[in-house]
PDB file of N, CA and C in Angstrom:
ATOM      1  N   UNK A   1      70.656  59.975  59.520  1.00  0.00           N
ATOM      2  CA  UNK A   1      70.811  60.872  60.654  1.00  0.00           C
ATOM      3  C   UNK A   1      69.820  62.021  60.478  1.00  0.00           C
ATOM      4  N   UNK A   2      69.256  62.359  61.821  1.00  0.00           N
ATOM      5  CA  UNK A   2      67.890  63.272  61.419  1.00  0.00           C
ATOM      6  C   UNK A   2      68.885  64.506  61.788  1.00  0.00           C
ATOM      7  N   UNK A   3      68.074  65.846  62.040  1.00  0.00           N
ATOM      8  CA  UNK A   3      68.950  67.408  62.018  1.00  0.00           C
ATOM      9  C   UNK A   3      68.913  67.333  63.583  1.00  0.00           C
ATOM     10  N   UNK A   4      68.689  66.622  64.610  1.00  0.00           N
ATOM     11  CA  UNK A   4      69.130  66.510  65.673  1.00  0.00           C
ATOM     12  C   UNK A   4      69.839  65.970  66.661  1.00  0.00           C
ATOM     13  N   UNK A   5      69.759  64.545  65.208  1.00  0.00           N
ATOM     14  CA  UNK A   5      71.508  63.853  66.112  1.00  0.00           C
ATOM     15  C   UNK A   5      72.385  64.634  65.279  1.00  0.00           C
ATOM     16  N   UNK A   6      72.339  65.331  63.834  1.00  0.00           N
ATOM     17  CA  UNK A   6      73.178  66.427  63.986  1.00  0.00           C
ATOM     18  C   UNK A   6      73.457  67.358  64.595  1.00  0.00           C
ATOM     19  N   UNK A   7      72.573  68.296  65.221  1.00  0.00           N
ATOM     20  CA  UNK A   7      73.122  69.205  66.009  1.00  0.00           C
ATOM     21  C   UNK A   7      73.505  68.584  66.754  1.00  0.00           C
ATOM     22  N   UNK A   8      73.333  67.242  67.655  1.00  0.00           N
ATOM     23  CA  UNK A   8      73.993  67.272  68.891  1.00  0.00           C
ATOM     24  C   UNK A   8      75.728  66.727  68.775  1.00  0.00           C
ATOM     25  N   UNK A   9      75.648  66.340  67.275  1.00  0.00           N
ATOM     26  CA  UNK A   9      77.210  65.985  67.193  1.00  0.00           C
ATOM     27  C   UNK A   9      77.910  67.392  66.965  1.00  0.00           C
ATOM     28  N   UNK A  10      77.088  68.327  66.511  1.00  0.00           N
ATOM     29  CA  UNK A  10      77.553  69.490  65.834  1.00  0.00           C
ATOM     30  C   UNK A  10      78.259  70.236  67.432  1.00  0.00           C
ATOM     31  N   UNK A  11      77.216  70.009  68.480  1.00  0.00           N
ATOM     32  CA  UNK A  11      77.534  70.288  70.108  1.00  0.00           C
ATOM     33  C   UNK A  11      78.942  69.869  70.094  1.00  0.00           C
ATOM     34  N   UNK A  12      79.126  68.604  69.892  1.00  0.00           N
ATOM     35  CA  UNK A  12      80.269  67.562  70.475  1.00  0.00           C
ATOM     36  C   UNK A  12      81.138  68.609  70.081  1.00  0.00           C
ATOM     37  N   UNK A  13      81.180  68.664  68.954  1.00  0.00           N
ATOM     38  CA  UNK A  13      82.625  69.064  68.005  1.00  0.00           C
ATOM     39  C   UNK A  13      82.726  70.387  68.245  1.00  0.00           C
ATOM     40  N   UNK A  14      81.818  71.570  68.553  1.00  0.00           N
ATOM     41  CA  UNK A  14      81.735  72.945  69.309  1.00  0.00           C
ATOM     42  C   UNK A  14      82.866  72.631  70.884  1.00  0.00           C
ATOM     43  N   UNK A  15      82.178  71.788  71.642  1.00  0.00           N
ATOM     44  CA  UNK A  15      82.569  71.699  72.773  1.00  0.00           C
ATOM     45  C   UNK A  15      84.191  71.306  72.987  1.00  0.00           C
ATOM     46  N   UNK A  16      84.799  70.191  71.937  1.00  0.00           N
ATOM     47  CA  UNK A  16      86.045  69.681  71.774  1.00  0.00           C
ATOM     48  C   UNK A  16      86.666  70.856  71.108  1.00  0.00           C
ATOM     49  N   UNK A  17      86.193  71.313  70.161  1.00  0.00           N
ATOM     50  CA  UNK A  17      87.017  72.685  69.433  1.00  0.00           C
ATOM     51  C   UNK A  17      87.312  73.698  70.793  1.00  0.00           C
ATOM     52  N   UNK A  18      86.345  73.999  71.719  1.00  0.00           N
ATOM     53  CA  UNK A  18      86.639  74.696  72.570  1.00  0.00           C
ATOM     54  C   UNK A  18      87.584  74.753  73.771  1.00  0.00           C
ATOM     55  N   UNK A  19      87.671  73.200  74.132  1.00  0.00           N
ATOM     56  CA  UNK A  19      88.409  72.734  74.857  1.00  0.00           C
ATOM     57  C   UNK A  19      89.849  72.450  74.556  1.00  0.00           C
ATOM     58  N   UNK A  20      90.247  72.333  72.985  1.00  0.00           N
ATOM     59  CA  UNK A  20      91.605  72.396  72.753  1.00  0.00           C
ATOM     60  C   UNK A  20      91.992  73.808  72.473  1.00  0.00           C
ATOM     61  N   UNK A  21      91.443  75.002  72.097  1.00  0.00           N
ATOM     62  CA  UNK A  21      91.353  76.309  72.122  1.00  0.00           C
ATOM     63  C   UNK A  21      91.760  77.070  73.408  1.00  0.00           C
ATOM     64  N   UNK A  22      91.316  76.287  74.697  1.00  0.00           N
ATOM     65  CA  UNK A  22      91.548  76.602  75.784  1.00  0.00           C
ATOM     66  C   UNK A  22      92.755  76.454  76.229  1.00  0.00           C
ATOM     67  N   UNK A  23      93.258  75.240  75.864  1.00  0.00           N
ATOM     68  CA  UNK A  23      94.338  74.381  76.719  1.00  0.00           C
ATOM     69  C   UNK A  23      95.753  74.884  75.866  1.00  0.00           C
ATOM     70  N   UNK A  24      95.396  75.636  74.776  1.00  0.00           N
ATOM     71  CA  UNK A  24      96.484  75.588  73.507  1.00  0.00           C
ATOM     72  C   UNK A  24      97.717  76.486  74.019  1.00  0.00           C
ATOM     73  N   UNK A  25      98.943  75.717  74.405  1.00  0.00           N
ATOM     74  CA  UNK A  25     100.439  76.417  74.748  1.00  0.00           C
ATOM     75  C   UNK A  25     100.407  76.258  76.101  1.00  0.00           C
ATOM     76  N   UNK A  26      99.371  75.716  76.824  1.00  0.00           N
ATOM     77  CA  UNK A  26      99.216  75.243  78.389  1.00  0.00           C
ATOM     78  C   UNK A  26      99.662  74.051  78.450  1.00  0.00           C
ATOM     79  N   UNK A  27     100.578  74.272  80.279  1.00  0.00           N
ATOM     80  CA  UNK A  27     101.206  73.217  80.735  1.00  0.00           C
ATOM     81  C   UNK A  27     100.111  72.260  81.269  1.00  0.00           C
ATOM     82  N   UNK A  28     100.530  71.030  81.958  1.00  0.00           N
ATOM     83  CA  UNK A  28      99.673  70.617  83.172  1.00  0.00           C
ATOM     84  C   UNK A  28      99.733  71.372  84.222  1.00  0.00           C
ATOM     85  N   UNK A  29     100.667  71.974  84.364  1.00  0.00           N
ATOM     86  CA  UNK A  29     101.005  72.743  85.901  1.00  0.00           C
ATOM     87  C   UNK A  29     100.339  73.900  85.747  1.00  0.00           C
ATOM     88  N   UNK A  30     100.257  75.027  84.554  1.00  0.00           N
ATOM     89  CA  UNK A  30      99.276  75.689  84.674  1.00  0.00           C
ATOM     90  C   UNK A  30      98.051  75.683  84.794  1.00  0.00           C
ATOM     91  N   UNK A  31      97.691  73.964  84.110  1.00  0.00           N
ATOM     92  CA  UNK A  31      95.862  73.869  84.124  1.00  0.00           C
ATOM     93  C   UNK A  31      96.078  73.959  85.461  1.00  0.00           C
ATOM     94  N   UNK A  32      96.566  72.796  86.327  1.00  0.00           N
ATOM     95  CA  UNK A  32      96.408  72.574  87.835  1.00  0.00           C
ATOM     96  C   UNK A  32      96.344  73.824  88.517  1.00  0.00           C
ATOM     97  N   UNK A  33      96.895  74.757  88.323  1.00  0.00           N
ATOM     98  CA  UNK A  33      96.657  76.183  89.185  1.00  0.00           C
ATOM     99  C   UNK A  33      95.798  76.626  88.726  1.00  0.00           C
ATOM    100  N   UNK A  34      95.173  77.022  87.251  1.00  0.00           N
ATOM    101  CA  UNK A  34      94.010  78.266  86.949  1.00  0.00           C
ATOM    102  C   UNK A  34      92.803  77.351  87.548  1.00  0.00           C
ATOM    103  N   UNK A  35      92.161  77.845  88.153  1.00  0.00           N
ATOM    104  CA  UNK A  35      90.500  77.564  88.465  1.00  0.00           C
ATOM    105  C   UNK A  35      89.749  77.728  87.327  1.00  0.00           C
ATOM    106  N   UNK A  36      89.765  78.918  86.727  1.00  0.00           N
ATOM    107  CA  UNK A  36      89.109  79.654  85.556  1.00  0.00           C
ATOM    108  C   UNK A  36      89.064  78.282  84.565  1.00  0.00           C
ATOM    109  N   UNK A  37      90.485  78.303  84.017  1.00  0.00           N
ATOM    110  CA  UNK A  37      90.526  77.242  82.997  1.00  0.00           C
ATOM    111  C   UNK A  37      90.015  76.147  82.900  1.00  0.00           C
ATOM    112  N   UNK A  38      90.399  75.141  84.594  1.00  0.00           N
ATOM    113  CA  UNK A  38      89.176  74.017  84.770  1.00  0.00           C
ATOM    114  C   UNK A  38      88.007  74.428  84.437  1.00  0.00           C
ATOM    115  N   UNK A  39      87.301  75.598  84.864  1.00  0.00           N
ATOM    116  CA  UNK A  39      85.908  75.319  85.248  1.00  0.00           C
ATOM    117  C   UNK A  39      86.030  75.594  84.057  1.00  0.00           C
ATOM    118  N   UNK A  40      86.214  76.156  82.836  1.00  0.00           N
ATOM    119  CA  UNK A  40      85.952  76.490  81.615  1.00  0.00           C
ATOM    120  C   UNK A  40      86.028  75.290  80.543  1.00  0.00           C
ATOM    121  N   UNK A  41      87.099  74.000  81.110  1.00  0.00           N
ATOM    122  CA  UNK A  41      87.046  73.094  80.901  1.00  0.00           C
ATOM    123  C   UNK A  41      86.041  71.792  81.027  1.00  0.00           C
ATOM    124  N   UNK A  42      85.904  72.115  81.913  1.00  0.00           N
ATOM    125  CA  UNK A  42      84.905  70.932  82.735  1.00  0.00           C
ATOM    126  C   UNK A  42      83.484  71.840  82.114  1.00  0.00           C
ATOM    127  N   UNK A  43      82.772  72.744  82.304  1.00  0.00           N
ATOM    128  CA  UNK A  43      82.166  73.093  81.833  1.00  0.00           C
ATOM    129  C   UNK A  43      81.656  72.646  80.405  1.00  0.00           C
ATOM    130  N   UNK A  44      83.127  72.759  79.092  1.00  0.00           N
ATOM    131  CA  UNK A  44      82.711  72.154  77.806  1.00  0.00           C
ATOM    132  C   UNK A  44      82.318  70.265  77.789  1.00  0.00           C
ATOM    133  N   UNK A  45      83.319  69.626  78.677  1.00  0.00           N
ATOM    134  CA  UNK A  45      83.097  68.396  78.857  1.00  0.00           C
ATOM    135  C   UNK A  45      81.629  68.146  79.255  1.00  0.00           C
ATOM    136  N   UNK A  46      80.879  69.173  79.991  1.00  0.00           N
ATOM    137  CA  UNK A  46      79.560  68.521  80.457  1.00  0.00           C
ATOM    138  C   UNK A  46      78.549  69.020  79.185  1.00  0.00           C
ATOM    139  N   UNK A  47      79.488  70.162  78.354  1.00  0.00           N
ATOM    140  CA  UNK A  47      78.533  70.417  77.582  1.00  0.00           C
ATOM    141  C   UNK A  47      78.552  69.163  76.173  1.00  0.00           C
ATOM    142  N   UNK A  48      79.680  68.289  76.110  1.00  0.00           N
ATOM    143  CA  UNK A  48      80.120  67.356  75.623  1.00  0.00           C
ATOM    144  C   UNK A  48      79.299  66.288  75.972  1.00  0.00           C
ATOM    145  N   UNK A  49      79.124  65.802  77.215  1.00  0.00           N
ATOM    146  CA  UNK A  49      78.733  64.798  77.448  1.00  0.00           C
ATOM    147  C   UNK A  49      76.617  64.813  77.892  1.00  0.00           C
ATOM    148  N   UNK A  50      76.505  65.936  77.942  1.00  0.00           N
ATOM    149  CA  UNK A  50      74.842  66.101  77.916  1.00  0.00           C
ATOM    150  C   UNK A  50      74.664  65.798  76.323  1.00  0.00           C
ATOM    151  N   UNK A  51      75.536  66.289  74.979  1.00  0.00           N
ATOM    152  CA  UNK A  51      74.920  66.317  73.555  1.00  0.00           C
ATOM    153  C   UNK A  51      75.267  64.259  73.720  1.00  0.00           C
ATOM    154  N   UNK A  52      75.893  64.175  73.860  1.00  0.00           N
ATOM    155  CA  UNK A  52      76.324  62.831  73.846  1.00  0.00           C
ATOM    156  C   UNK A  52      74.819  61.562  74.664  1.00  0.00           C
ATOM    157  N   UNK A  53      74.221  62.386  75.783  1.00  0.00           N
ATOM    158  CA  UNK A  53      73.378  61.710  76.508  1.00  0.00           C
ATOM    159  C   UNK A  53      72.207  61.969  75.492  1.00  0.00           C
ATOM    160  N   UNK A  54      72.310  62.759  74.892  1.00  0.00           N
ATOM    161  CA  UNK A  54      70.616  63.119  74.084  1.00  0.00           C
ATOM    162  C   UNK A  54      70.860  62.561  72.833  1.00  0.00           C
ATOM    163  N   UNK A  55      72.061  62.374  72.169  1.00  0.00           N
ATOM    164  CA  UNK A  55      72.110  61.220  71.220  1.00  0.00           C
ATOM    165  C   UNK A  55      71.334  59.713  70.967  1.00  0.00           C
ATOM    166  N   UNK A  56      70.144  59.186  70.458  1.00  0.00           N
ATOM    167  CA  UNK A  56      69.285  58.469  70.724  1.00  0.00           C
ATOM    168  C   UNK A  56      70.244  57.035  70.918  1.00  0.00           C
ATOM    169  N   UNK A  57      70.055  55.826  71.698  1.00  0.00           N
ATOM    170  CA  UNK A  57      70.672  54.853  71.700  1.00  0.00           C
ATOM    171  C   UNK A  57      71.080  54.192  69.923  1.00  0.00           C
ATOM    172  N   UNK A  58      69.883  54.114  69.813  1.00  0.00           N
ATOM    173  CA  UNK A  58      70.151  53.294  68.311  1.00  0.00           C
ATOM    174  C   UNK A  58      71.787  53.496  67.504  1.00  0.00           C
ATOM    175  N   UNK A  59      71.311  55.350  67.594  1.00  0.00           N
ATOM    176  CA  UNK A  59      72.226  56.068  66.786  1.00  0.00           C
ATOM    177  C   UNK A  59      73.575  55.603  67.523  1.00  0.00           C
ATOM    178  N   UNK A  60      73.714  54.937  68.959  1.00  0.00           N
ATOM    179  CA  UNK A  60      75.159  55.189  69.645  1.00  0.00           C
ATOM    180  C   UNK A  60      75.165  53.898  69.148  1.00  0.00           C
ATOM    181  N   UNK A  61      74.776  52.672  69.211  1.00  0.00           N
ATOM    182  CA  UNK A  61      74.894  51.412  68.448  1.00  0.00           C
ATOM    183  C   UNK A  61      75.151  51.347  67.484  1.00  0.00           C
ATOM    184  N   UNK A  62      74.768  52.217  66.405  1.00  0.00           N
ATOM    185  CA  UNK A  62      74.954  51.922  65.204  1.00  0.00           C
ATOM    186  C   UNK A  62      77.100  52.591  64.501  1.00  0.00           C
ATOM    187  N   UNK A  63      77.590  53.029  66.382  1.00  0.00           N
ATOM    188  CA  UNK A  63      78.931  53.961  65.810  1.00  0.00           C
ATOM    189  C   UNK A  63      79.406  53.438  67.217  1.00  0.00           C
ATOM    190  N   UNK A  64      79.658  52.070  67.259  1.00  0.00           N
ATOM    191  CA  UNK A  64      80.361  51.901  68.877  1.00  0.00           C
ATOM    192  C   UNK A  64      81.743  52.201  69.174  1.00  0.00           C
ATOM    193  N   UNK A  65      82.388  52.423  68.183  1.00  0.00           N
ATOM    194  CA  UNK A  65      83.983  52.660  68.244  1.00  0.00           C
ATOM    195  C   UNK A  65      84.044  54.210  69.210  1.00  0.00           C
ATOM    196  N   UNK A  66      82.894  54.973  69.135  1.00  0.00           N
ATOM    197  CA  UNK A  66      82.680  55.763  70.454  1.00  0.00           C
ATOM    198  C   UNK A  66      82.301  55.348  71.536  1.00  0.00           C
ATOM    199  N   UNK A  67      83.500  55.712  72.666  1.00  0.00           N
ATOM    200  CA  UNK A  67      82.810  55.674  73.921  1.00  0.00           C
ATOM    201  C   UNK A  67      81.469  56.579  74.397  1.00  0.00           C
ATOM    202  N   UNK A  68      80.553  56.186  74.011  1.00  0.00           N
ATOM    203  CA  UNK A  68      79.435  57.159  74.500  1.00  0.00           C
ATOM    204  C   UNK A  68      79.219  56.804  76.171  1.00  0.00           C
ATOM    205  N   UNK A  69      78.887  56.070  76.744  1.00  0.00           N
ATOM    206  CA  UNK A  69      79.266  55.482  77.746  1.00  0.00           C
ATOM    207  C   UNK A  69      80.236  55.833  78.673  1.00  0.00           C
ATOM    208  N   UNK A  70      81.080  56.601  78.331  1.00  0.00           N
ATOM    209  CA  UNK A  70      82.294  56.892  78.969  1.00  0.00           C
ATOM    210  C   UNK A  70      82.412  58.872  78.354  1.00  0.00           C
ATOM    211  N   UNK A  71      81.911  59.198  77.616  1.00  0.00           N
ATOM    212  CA  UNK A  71      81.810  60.512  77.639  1.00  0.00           C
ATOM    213  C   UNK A  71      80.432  60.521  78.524  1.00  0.00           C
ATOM    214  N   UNK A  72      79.688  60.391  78.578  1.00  0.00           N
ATOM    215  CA  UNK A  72      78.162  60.472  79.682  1.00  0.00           C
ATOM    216  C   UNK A  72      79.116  60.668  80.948  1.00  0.00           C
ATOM    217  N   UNK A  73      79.525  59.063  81.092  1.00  0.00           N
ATOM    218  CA  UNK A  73      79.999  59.274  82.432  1.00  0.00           C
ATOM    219  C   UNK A  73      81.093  60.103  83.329  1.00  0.00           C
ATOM    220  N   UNK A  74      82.162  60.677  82.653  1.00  0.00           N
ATOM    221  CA  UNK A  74      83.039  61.679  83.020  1.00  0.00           C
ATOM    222  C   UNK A  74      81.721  63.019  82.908  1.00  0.00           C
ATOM    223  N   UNK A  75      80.656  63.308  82.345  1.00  0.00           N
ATOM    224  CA  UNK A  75      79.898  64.576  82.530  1.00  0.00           C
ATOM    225  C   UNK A  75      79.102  63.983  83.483  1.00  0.00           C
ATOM    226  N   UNK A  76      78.956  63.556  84.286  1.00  0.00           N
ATOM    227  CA  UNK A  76      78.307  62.715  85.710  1.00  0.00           C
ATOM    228  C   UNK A  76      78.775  63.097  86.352  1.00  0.00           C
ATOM    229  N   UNK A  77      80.045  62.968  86.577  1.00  0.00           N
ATOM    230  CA  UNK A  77      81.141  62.988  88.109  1.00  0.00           C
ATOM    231  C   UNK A  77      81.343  64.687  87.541  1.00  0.00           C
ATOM    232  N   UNK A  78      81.905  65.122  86.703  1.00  0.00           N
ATOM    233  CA  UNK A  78      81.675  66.203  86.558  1.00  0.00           C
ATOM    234  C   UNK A  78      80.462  67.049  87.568  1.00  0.00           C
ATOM    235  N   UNK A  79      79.521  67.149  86.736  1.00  0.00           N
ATOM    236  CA  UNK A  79      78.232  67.607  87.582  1.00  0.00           C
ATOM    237  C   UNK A  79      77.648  66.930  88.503  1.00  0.00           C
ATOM    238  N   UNK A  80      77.924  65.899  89.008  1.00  0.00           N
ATOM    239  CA  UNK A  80      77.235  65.624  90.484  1.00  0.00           C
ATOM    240  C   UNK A  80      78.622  65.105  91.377  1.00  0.00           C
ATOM    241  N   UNK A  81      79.449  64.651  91.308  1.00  0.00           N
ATOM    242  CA  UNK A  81      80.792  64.358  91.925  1.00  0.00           C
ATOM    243  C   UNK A  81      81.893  65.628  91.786  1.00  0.00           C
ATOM    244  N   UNK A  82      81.471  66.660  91.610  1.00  0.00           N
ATOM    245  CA  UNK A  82      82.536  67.448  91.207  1.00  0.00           C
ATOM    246  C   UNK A  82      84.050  67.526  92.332  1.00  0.00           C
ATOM    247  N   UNK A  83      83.423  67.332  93.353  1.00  0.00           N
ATOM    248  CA  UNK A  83      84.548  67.149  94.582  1.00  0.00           C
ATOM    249  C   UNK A  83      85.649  66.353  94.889  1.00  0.00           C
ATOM    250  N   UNK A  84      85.332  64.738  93.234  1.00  0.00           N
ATOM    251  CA  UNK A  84      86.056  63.848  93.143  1.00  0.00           C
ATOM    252  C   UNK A  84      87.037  64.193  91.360  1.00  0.00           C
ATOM    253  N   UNK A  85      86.702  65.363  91.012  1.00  0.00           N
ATOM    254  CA  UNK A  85      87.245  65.669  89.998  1.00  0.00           C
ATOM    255  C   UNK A  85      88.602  65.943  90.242  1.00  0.00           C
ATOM    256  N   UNK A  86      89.761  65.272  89.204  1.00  0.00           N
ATOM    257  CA  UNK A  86      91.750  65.623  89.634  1.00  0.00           C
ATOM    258  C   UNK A  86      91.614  65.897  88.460  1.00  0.00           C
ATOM    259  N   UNK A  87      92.457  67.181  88.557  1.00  0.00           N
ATOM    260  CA  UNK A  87      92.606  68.042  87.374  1.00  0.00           C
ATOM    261  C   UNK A  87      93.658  66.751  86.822  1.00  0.00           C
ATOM    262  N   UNK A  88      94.685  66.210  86.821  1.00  0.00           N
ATOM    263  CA  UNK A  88      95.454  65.776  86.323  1.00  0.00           C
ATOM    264  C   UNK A  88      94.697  63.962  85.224  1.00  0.00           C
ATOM    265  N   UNK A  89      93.353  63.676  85.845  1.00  0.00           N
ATOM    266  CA  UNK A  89      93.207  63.056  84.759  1.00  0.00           C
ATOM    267  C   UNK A  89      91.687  63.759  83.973  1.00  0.00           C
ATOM    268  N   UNK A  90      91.255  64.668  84.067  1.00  0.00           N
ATOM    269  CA  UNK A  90      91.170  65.637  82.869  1.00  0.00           C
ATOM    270  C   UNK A  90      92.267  66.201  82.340  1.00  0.00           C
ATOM    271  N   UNK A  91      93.246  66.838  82.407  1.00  0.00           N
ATOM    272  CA  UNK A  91      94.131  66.519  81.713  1.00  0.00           C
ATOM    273  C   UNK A  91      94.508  66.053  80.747  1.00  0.00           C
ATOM    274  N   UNK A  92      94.617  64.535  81.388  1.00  0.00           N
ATOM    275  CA  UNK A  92      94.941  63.153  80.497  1.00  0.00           C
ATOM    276  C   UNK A  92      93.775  63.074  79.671  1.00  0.00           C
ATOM    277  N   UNK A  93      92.693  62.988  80.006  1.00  0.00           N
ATOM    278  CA  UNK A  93      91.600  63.452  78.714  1.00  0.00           C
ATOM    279  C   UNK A  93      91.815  64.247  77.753  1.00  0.00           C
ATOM    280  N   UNK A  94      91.753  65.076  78.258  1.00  0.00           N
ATOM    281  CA  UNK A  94      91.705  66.452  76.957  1.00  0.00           C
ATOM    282  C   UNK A  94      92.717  66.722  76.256  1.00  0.00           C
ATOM    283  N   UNK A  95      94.247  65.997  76.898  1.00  0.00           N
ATOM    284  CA  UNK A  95      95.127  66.055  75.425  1.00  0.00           C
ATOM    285  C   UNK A  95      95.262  65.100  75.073  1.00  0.00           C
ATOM    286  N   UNK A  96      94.701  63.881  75.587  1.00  0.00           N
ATOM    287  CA  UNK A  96      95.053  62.254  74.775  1.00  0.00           C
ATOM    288  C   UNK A  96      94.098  61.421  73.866  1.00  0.00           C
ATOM    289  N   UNK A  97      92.663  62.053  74.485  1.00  0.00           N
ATOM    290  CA  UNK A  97      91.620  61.371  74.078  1.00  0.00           C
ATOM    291  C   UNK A  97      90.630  62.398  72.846  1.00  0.00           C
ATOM    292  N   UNK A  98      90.502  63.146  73.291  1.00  0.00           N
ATOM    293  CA  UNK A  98      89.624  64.304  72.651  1.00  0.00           C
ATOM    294  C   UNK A  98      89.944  64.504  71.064  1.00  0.00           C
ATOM    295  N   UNK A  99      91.449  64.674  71.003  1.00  0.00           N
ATOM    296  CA  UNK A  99      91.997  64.777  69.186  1.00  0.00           C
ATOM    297  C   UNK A  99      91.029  63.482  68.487  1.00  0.00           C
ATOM    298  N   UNK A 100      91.771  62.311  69.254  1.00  0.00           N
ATOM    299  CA  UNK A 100      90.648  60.986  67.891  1.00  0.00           C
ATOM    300  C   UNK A 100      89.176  61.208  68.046  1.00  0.00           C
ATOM    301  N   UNK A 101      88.476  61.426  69.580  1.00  0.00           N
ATOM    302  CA  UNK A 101      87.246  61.642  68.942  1.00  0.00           C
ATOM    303  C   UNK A 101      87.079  63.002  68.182  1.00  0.00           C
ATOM    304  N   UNK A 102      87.205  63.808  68.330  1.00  0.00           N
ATOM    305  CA  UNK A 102      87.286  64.494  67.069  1.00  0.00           C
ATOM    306  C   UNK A 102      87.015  64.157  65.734  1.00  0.00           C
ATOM    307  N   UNK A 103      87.815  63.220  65.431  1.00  0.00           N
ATOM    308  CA  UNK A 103      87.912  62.761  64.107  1.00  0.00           C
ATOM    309  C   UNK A 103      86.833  62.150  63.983  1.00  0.00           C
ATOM    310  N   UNK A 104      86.259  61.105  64.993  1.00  0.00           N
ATOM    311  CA  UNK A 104      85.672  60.275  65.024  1.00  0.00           C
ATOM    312  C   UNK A 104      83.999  61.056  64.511  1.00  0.00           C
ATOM    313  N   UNK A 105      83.775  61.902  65.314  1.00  0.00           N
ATOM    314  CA  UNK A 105      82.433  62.362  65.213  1.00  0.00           C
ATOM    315  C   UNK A 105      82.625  63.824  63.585  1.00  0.00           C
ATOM    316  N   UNK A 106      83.849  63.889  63.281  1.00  0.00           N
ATOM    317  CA  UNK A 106      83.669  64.956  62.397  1.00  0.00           C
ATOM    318  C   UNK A 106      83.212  63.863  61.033  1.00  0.00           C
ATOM    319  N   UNK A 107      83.741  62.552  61.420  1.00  0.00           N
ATOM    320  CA  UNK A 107      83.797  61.545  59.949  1.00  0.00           C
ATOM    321  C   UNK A 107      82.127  61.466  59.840  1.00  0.00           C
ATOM    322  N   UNK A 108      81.215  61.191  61.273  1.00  0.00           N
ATOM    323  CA  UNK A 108      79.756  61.392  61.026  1.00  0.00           C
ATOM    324  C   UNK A 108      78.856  62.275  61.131  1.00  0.00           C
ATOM    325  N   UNK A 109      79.378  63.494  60.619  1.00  0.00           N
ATOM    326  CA  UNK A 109      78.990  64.568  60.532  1.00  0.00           C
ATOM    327  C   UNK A 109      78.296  64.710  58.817  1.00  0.00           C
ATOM    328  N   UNK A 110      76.655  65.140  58.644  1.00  0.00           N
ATOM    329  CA  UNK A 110      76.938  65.369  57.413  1.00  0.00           C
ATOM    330  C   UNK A 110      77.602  66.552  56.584  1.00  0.00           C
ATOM    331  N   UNK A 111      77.884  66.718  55.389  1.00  0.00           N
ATOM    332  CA  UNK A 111      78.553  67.953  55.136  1.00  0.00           C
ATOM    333  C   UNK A 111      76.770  68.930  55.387  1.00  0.00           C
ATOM    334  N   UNK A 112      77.582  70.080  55.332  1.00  0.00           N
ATOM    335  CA  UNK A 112      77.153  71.579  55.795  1.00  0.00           C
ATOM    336  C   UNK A 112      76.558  71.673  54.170  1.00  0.00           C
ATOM    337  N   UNK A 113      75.447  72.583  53.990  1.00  0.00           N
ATOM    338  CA  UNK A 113      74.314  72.993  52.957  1.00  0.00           C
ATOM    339  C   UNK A 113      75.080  74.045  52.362  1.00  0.00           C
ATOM    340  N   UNK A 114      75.439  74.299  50.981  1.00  0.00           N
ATOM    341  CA  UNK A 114      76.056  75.048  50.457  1.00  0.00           C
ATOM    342  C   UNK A 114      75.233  76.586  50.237  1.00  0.00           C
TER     343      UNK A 114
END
């Protein structure tokens, strides 16, 4: 892994840290009402899914148990469909899916320079 598919995993895991930071002691019924919170949400997801698009193919082949493919594409409809965005399955994203990748991209992370 070169220092730039690290940073961009280093993105991922910025962006997911941020997004459970956000949501933390929140209902669904409150996401569904704050505006703020979506857009603050949706916001990290696109910032999620652009580090995810600049990730070189090889590198996404060589770790398929990620949906890369499917994080791209929720930051798509995001930024160009935004009008087809339901808060209720972001939602379902961000508290069901987001914890394992987490794990997933912290396991190919290299450690940090002492």
């Amino acid at each position: 892994m070169n220092s730039r598919e690290a940073g961009y995993l280093w993105d991922m895991v910025e962006a997911i840290t941020n997004i459970q930071e956000f949501i933390q002691d929140v209902s669904l019924e409150e996401y569904s009402k704050s505006l703020l919170l979506q857009s603050a949400v949706e916001r990290q997801l696109e910032i999620l899914g652009e580090a995810a698009r600049r990730i070189p193919e090889t590198f996404q082949q060589k770790h398929t148990k990620i949906d890369w493919r499917g994080i791209i594409g929720l930051r798509n409809i995001i930024s160009h469909q935004y009008d087809q965005v339901q808060p209720e399955i972001v939602w379902n994203i961000i508290t069901v899916r987001l914890s394992p990748l987490l794990e997933q991209l912290q396991s190919l992370l290299p450690p940090l320079p002492q």
